[in-house]
Structure formats: C-alpha cells, structure tokens
C-alpha atoms as a PDB file:
ATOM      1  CA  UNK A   1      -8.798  52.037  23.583  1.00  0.00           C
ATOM      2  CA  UNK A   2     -10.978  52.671  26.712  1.00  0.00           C
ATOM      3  CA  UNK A   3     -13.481  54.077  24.602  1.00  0.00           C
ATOM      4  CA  UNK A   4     -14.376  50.845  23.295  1.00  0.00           C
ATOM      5  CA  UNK A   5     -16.136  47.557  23.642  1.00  0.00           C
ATOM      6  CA  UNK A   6     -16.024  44.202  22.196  1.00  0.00           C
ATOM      7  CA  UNK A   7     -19.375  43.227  20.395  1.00  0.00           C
ATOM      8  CA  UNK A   8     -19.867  40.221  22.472  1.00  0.00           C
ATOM      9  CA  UNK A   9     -20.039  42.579  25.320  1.00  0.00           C
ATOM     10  CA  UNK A  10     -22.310  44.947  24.037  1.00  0.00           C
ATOM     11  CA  UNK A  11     -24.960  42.285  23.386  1.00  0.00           C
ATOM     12  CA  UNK A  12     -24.469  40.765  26.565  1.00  0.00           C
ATOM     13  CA  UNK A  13     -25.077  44.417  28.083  1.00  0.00           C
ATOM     14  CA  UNK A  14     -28.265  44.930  25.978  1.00  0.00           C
ATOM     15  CA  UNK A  15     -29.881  41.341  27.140  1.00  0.00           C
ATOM     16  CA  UNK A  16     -29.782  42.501  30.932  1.00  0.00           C
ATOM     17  CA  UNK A  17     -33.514  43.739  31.048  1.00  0.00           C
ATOM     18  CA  UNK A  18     -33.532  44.575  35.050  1.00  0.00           C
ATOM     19  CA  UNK A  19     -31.021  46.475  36.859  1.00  0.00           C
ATOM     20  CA  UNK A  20     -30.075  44.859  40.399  1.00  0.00           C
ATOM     21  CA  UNK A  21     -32.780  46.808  41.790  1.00  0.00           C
ATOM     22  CA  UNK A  22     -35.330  45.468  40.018  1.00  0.00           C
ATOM     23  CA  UNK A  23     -35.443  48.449  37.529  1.00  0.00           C
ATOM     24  CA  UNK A  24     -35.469  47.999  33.472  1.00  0.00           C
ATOM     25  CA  UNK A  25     -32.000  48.704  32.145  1.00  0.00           C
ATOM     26  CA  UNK A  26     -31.512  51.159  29.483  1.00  0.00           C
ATOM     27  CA  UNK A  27     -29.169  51.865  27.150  1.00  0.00           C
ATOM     28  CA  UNK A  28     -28.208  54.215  24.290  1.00  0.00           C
ATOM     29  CA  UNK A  29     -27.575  53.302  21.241  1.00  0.00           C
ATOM     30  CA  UNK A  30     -26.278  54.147  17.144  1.00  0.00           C
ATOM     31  CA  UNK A  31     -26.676  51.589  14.664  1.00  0.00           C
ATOM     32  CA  UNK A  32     -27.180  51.772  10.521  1.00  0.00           C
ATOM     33  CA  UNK A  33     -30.234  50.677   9.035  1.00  0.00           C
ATOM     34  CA  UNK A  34     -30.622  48.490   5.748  1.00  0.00           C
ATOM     35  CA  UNK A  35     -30.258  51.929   3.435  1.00  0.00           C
ATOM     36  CA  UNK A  36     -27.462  53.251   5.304  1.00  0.00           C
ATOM     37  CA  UNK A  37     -29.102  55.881   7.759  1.00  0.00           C
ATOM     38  CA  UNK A  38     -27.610  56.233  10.828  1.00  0.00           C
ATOM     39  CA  UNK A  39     -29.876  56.177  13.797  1.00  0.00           C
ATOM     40  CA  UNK A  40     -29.100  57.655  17.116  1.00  0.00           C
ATOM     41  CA  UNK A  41     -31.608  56.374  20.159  1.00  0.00           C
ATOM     42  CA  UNK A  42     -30.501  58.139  23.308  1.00  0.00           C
ATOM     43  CA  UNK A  43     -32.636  55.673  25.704  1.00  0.00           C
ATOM     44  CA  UNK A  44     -33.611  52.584  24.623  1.00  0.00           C
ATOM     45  CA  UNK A  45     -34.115  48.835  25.316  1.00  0.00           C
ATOM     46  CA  UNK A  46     -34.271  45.506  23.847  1.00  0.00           C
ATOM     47  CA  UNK A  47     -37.553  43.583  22.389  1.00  0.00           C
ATOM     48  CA  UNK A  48     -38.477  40.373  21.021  1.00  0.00           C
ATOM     49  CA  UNK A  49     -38.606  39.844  17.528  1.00  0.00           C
ATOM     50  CA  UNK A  50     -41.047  37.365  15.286  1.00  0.00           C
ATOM     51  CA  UNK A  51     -37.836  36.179  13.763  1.00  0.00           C
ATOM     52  CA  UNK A  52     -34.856  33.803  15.041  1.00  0.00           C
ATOM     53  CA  UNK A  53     -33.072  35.996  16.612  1.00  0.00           C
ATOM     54  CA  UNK A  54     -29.896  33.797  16.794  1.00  0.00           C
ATOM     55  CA  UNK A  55     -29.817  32.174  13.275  1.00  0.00           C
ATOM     56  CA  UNK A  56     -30.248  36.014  11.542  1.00  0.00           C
ATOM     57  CA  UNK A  57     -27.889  37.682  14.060  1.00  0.00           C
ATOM     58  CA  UNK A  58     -30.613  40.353  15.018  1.00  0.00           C
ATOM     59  CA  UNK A  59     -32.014  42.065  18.221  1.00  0.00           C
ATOM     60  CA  UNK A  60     -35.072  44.281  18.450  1.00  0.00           C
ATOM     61  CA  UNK A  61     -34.724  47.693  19.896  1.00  0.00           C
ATOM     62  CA  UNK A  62     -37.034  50.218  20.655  1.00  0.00           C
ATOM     63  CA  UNK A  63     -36.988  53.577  22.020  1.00  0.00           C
ATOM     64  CA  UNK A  64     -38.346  54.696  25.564  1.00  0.00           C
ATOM     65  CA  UNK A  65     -38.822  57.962  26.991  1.00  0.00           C
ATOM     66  CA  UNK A  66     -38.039  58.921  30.377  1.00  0.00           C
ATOM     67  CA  UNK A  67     -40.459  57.049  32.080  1.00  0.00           C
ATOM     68  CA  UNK A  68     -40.305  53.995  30.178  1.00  0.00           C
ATOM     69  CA  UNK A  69     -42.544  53.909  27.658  1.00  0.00           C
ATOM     70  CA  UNK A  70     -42.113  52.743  24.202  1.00  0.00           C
ATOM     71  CA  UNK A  71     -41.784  55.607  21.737  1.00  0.00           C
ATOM     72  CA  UNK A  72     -42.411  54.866  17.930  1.00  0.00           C
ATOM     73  CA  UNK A  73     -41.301  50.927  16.361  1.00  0.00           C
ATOM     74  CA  UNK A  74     -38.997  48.315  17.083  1.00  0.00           C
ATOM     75  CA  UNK A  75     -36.228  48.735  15.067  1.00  0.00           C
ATOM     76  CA  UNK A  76     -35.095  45.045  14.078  1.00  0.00           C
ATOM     77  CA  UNK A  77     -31.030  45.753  14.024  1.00  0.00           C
ATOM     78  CA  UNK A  78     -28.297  43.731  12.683  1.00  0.00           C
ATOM     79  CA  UNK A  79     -25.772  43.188  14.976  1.00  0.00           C
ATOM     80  CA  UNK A  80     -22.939  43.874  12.446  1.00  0.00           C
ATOM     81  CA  UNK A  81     -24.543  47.028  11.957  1.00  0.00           C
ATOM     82  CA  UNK A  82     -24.277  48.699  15.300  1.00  0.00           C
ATOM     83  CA  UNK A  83     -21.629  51.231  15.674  1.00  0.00           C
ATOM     84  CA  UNK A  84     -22.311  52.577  19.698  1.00  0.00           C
ATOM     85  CA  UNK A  85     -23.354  51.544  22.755  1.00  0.00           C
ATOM     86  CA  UNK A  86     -23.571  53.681  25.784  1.00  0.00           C
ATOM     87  CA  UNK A  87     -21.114  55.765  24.243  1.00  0.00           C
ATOM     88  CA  UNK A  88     -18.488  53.192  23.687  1.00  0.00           C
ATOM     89  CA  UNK A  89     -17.864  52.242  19.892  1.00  0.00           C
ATOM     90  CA  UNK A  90     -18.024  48.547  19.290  1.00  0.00           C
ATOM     91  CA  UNK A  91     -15.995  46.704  17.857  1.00  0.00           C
ATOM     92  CA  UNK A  92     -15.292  43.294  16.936  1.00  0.00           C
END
C-alpha cells in the first residue's frame, strides 16, 4: 500500500510549480490518452490549458528535458486517466 497515492494528492503534487528553493518542480508521469495509448513522461511539468480546467477535470502536461525546456506538446490529460505519478500508482 506504500506504493500508492490518493488522486487528490497527486494533483496537489503536480500544482506545486517551485521547489522551496525557488527551482521548478518536476515530476514523472503515466497517463492514457483518449485512444487508449499509454504514455510514459519521465520529467515533466504542469501547463495551462485554453479550457476550464476545473469544470472538465483536466491538467496540461508537458515534457521537459534536463534542463527545463519544453520538449514536444502539451498533452491535455484527464485526471481519471492517469495511472502514475512519481512512481506511485494513483488511486482514488
């Protein structure tokens, strides 16, 4: 049971965007898509979205690479559909 985390959690984890620090928190991440593919981001962080985030229970992730920057599109992500975070599986 340690291996997992509650999805409330999880999306309060992926809202921090700075670290104590000062420095942009990352995360990794596996989630389905519409279709059904399973995707796998090892670093990644959280984006804005042109849609109410809220009312369609979505977030906006988008790969980085190791120094930060954004690699490819922002996935927009159900939150019922994500399956890992930071190696823990979510659950509800």
């Amino acid at each position: 049971m340690s291996n997992t985390i509650k999805r409330s959690a999880a999306l309060r984890q992926m809202e921090i965007r700075e670290t104590s620090q000062g420095k942009p928190n990352y995360f990794s991440i596996q989630f389905y898509k519409k279709d059904g593919e399973l995707v796998s981001l090892l670093r990644a962080k959280v984006t804005g979205l042109r849609a109410d985030m809220t009312a369609n229970r979505l977030r906006g992730i988008q790969a980085v690479d190791e120094s930060g920057n954004p690699v490819g599109h922002i996935y927009s992500v159900s939150i019922d559909n994500i399956r890992t975070l930071n190696n823990q599986q979510v659950v509800i």
